[in-house]
N, C-alpha and C. Protein backbone atom coordinates (compact mmCIF):
# COMPACT_ATOMS: atom_id res chain seq x y z
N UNK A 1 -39.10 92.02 -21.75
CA UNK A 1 -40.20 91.73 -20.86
C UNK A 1 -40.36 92.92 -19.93
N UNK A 2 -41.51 93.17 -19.71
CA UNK A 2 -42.08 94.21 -18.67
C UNK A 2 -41.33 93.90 -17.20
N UNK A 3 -41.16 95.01 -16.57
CA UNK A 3 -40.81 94.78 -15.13
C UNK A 3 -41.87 94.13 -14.14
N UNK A 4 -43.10 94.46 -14.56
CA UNK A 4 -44.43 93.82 -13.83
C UNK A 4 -44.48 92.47 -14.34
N UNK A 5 -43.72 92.10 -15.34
CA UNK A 5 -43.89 90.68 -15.30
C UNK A 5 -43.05 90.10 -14.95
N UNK A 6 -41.48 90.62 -14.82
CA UNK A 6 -40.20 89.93 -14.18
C UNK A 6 -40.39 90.01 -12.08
N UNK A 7 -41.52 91.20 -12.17
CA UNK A 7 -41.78 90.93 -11.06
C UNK A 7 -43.07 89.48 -10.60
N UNK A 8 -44.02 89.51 -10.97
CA UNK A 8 -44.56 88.13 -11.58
C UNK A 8 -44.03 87.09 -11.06
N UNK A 9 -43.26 86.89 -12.40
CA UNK A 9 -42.52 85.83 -12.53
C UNK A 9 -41.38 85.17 -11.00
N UNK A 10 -41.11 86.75 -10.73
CA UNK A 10 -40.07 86.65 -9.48
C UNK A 10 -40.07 86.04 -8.70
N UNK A 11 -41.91 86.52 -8.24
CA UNK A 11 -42.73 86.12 -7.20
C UNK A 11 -43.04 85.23 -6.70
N UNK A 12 -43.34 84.24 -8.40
CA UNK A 12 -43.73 82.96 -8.31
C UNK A 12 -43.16 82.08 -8.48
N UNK A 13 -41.30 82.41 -8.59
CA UNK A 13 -40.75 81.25 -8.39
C UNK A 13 -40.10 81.15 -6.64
N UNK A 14 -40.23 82.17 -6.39
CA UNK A 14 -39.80 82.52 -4.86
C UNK A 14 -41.20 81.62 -3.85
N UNK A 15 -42.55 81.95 -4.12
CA UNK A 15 -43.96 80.96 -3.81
C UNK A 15 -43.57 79.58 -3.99
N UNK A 16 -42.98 79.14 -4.62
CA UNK A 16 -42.72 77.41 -5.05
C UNK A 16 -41.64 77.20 -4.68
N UNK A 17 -40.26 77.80 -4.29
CA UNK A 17 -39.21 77.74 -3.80
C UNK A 17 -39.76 77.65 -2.10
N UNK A 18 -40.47 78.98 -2.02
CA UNK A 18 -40.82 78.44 -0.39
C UNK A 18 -41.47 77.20 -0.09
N UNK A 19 -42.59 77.02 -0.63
CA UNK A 19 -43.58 75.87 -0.64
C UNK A 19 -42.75 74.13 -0.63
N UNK A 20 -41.97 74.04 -2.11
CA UNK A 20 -40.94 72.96 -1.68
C UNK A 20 -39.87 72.66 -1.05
N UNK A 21 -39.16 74.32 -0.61
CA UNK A 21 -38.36 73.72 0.63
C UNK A 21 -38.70 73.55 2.17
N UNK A 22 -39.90 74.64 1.97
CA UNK A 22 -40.09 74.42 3.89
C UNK A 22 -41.64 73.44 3.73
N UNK A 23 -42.55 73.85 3.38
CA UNK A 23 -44.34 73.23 3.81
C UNK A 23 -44.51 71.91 2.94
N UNK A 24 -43.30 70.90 2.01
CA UNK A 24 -43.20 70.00 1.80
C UNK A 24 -42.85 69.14 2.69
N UNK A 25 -42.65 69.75 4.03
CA UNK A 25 -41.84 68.98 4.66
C UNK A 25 -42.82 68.43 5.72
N UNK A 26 -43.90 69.28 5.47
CA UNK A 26 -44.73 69.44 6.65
C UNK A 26 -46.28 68.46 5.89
N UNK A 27 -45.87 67.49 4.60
CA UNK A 27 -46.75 66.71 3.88
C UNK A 27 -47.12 65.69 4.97
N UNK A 28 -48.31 64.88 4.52
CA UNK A 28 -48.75 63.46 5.47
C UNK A 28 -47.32 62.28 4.98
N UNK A 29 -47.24 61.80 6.09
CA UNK A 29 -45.99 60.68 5.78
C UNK A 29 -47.22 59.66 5.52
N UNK A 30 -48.42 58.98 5.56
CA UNK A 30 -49.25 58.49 5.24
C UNK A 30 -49.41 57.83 4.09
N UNK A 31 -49.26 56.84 3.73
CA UNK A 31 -49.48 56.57 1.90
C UNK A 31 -50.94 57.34 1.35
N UNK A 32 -50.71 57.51 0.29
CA UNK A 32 -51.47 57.97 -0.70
C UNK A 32 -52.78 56.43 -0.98
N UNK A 33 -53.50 57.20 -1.96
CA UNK A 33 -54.33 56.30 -2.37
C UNK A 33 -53.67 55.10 -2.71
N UNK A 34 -52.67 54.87 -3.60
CA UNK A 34 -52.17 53.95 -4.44
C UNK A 34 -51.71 52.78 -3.44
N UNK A 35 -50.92 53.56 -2.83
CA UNK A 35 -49.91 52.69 -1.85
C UNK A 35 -51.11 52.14 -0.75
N UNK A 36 -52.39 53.04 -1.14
CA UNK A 36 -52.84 51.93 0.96
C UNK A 36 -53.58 51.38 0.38
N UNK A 37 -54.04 51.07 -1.32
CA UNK A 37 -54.95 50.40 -1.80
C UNK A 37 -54.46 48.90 -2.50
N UNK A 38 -52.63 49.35 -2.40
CA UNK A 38 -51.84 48.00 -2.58
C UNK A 38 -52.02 47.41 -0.94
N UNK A 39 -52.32 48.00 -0.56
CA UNK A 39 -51.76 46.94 0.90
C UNK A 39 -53.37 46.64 1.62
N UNK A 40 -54.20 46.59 0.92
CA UNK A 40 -55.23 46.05 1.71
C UNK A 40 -55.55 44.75 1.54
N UNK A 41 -55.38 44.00 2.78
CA UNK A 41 -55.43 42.60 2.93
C UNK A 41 -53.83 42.07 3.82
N UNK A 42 -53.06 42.96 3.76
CA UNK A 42 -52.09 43.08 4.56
C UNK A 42 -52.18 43.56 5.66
N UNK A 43 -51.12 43.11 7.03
CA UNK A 43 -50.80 43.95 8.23
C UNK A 43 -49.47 44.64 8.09
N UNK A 44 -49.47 45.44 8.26
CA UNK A 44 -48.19 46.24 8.07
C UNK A 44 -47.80 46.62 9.75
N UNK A 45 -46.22 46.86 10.20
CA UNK A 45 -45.83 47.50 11.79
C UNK A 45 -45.57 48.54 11.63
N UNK A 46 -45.29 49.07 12.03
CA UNK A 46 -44.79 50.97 12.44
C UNK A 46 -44.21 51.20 11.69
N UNK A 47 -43.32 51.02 10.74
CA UNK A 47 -42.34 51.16 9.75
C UNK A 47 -42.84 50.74 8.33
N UNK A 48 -44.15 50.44 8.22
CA UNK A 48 -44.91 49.67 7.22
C UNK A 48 -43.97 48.14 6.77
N UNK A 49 -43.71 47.42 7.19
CA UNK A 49 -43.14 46.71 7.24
C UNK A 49 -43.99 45.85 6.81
N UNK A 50 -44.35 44.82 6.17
CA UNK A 50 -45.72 43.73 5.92
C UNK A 50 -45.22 42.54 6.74
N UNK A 51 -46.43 42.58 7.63
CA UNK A 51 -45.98 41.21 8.22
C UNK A 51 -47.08 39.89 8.54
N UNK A 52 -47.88 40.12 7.69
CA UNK A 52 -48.82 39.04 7.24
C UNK A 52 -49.81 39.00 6.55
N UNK A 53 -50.72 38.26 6.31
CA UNK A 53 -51.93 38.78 5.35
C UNK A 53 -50.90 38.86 3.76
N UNK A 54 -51.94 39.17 2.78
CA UNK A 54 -51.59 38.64 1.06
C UNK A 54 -52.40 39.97 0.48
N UNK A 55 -51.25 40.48 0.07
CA UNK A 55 -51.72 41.77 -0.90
C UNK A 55 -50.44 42.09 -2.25
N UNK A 56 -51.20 43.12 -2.62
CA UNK A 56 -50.32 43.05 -4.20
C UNK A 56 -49.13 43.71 -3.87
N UNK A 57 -49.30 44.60 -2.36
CA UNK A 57 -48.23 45.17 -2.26
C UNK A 57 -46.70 44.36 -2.21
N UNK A 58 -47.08 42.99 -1.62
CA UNK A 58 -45.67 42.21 -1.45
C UNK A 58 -45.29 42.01 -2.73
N UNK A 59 -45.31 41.71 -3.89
CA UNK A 59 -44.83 41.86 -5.58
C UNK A 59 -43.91 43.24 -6.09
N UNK A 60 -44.04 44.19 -4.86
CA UNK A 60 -43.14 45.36 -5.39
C UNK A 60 -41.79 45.23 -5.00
N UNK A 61 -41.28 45.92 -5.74
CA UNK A 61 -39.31 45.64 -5.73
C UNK A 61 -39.04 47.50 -6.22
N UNK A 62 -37.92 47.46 -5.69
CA UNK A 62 -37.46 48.66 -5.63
C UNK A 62 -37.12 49.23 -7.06
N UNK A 63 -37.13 50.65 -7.45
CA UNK A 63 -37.01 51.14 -8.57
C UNK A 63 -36.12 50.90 -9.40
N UNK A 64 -35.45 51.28 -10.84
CA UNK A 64 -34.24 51.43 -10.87
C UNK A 64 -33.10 52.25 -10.72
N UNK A 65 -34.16 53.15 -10.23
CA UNK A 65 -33.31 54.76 -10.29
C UNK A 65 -33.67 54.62 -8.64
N UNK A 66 -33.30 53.50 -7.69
CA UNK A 66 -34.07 54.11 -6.20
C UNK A 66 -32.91 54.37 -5.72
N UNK A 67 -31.44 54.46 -5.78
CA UNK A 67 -30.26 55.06 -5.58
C UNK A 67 -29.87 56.39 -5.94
N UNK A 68 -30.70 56.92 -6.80
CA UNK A 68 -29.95 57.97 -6.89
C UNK A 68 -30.39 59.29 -6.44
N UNK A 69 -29.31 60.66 -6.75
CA UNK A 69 -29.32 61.33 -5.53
C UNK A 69 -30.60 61.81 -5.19
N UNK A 70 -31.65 61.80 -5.63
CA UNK A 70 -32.74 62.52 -5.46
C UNK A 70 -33.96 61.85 -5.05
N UNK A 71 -34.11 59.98 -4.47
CA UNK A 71 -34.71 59.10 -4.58
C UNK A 71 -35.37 59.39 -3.22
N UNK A 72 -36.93 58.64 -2.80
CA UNK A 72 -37.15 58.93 -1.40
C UNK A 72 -37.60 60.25 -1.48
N UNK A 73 -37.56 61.65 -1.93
CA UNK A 73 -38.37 63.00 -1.21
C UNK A 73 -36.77 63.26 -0.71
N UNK A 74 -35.59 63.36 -0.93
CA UNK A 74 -34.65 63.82 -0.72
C UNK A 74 -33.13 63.68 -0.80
N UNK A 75 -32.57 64.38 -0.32
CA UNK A 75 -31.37 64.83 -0.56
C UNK A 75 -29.92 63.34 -0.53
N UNK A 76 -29.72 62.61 -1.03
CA UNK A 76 -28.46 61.10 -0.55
C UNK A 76 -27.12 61.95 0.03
N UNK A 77 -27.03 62.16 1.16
CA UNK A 77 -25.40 62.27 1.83
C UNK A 77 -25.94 63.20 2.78
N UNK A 78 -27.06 64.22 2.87
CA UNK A 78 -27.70 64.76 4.05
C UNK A 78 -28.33 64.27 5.00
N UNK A 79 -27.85 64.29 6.17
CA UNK A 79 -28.31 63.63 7.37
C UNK A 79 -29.68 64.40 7.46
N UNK A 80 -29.65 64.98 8.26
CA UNK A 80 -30.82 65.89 8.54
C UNK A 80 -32.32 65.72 7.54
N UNK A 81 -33.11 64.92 7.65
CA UNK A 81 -34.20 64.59 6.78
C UNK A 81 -34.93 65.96 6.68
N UNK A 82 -35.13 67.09 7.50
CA UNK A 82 -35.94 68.44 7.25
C UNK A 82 -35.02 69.13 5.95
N UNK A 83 -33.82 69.08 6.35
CA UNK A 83 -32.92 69.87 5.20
C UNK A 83 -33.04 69.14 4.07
N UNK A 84 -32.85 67.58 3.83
CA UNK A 84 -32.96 66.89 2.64
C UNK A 84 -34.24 66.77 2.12
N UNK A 85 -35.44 67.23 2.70
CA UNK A 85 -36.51 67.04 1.74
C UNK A 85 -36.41 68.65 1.13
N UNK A 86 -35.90 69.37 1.98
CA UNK A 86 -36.41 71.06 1.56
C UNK A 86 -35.72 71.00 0.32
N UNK A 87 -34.64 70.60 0.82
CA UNK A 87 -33.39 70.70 -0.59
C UNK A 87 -33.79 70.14 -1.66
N UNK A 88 -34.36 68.75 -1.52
CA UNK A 88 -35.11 67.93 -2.93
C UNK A 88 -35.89 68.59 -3.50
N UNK A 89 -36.26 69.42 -2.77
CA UNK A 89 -37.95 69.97 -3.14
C UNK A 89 -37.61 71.39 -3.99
N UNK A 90 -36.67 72.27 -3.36
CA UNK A 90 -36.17 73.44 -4.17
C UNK A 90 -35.01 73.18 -5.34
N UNK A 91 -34.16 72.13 -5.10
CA UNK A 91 -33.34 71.75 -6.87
C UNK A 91 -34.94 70.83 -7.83
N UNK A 92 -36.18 70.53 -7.63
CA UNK A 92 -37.19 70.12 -8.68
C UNK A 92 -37.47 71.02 -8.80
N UNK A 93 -37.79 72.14 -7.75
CA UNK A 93 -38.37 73.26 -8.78
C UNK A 93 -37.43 74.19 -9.54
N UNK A 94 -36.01 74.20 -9.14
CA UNK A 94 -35.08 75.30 -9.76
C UNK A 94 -34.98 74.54 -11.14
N UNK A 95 -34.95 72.86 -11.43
CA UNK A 95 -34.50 72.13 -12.48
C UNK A 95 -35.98 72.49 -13.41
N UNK A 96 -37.17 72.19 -12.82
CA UNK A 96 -38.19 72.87 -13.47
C UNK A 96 -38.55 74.25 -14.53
N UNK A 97 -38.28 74.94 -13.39
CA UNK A 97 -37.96 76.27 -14.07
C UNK A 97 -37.42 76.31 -15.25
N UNK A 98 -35.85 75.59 -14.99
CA UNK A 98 -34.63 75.70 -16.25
C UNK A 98 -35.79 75.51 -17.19
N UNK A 99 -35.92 74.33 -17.51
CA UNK A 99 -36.44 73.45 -18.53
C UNK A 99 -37.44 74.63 -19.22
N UNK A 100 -38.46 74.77 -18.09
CA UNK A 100 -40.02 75.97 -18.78
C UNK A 100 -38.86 76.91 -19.25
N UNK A 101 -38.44 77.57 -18.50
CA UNK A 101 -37.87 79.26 -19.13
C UNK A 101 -36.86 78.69 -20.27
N UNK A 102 -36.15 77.75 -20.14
CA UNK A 102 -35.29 77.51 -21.96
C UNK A 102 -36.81 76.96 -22.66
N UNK A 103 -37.38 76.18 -22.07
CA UNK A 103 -38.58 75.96 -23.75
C UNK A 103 -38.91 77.22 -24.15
N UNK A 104 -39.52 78.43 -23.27
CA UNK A 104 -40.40 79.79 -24.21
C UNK A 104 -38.78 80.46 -24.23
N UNK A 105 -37.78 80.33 -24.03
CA UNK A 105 -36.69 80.87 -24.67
C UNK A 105 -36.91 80.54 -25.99
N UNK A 106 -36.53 79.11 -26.18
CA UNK A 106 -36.47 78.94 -27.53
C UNK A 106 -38.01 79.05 -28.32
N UNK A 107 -38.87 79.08 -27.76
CA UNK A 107 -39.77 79.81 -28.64
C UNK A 107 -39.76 81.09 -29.03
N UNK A 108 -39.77 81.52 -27.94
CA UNK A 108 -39.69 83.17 -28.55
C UNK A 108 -38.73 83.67 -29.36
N UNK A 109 -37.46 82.74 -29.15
CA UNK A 109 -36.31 83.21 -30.41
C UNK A 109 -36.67 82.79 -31.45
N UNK A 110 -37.64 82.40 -31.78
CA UNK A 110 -37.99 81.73 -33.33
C UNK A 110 -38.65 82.80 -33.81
N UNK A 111 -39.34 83.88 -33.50
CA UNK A 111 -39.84 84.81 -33.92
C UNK A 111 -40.83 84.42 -35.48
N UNK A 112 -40.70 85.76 -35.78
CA UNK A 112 -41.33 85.42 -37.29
C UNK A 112 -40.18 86.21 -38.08
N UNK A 113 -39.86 85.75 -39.40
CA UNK A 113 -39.05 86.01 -40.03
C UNK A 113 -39.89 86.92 -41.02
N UNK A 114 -39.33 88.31 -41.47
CA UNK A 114 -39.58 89.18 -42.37
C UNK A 114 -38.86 89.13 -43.51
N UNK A 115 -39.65 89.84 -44.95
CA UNK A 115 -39.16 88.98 -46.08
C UNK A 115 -37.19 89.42 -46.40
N UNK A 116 -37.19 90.65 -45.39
CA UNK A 116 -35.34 91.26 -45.97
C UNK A 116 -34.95 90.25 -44.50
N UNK A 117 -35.41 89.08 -43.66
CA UNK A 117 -33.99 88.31 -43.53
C UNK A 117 -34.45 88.86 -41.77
N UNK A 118 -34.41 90.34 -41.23
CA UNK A 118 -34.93 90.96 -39.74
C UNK A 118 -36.17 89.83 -39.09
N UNK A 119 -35.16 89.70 -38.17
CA UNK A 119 -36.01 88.55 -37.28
C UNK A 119 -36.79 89.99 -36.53
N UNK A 120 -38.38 89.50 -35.83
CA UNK A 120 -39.32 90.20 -34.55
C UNK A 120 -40.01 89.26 -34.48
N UNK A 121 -41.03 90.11 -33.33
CA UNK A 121 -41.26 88.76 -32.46
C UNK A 121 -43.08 89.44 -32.36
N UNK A 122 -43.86 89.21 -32.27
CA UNK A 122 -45.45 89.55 -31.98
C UNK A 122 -45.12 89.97 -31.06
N UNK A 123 -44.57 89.90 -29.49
CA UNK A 123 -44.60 90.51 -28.40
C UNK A 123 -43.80 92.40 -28.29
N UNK A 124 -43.10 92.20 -29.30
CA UNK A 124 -42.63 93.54 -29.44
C UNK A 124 -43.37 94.63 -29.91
N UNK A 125 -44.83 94.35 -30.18
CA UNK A 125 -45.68 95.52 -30.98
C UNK A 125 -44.92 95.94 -32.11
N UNK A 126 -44.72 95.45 -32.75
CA UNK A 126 -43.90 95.94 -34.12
C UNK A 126 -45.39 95.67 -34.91
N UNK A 127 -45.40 97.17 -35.53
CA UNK A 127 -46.48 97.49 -36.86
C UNK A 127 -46.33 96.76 -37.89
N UNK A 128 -44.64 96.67 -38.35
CA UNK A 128 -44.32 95.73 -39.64
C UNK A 128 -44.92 94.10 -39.11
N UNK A 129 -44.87 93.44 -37.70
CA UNK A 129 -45.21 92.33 -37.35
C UNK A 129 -46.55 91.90 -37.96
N UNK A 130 -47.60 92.98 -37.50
CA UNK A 130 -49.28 92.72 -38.39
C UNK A 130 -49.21 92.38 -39.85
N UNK A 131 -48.29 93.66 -40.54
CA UNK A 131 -48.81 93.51 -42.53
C UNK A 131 -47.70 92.52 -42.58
N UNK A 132 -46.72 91.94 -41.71
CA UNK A 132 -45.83 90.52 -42.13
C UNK A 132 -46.80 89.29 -42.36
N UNK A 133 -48.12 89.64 -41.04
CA UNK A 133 -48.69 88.10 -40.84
C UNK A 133 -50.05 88.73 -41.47
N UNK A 134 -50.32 89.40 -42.56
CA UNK A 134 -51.21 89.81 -43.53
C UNK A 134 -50.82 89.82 -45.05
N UNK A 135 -49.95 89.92 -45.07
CA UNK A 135 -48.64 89.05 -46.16
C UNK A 135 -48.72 87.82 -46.63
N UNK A 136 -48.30 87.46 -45.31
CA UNK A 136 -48.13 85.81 -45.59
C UNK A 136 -49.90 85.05 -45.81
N UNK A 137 -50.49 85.80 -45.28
CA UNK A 137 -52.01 85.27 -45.36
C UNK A 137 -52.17 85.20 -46.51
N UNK A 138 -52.32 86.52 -46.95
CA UNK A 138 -52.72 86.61 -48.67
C UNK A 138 -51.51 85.76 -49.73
N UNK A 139 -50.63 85.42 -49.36
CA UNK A 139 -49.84 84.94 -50.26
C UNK A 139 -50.71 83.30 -50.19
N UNK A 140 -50.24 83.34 -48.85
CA UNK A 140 -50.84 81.50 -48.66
C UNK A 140 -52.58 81.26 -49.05
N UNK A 141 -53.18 82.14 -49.62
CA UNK A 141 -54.40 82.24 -49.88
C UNK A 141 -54.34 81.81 -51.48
């Protein structure tokens, strides 16, 4: 890979690393559409707490995964709620990453196979790469 693209790439995981550990933090605590469109017909207190009125929201029950470490927008055993959302927010995007950069890993190691067995790849400008996939055309023709 080019240096202009490892720089790129650098860039933009450092942009999303900042973004989910610090200006996630700084989101509306507000429900979303979903959540204030379950609770209409309800009174909710300061804590959204429901405390009268009949909405669909009272039928919800907690997840099954709502224990574990990453549940809530953050971090389970960090006090500090600014540090535990930053932290939630930068291990989704580092776990993200993994995942994208091993999938086009393993794509790109699949290359195209040439007929003596030499794996390449289209991104390498290899000349033999063109009459390989002009080859196989006319054969499969």
């Amino acid at each position: 890979m080019k240096n202009r693209s490892w720089a790129f790439l650098a860039g933009g995981l450092l942009v999303a690393l900042l973004l989910a550990g610090v200006v996630s933090n700084y989101a509306s605590s507000h429900p979303d559409g979903l959540d204030s469109s379950l609770l209409k017909g309800c009174t909710v207190d300061a804590d959204d707490n429901i405390v009268a009125g009949s909405c669909p929201a009272q039928q919800a029950r907690d997840h099954e995964l709502a224990d574990s470490p990453l549940a809530d927008y953050g971090v389970r055993g960090v006090q500090n709620s600014f540090v535990s959302t930053g932290l939630s927010g930068v291990l989704g995007v580092l776990v993200t990453f993994a995942i994208g950069a091993g999938g086009f890993w393993l794509l790109r190691r699949r290359g195209t196979t040439l007929t003596d067995g030499d794996t390449t790849t289209p991104a390498e400008g290899d000349p033999a790469t063109s009459d390989d996939v002009r080859r196989r055309a006319d054969a499969a023709s």
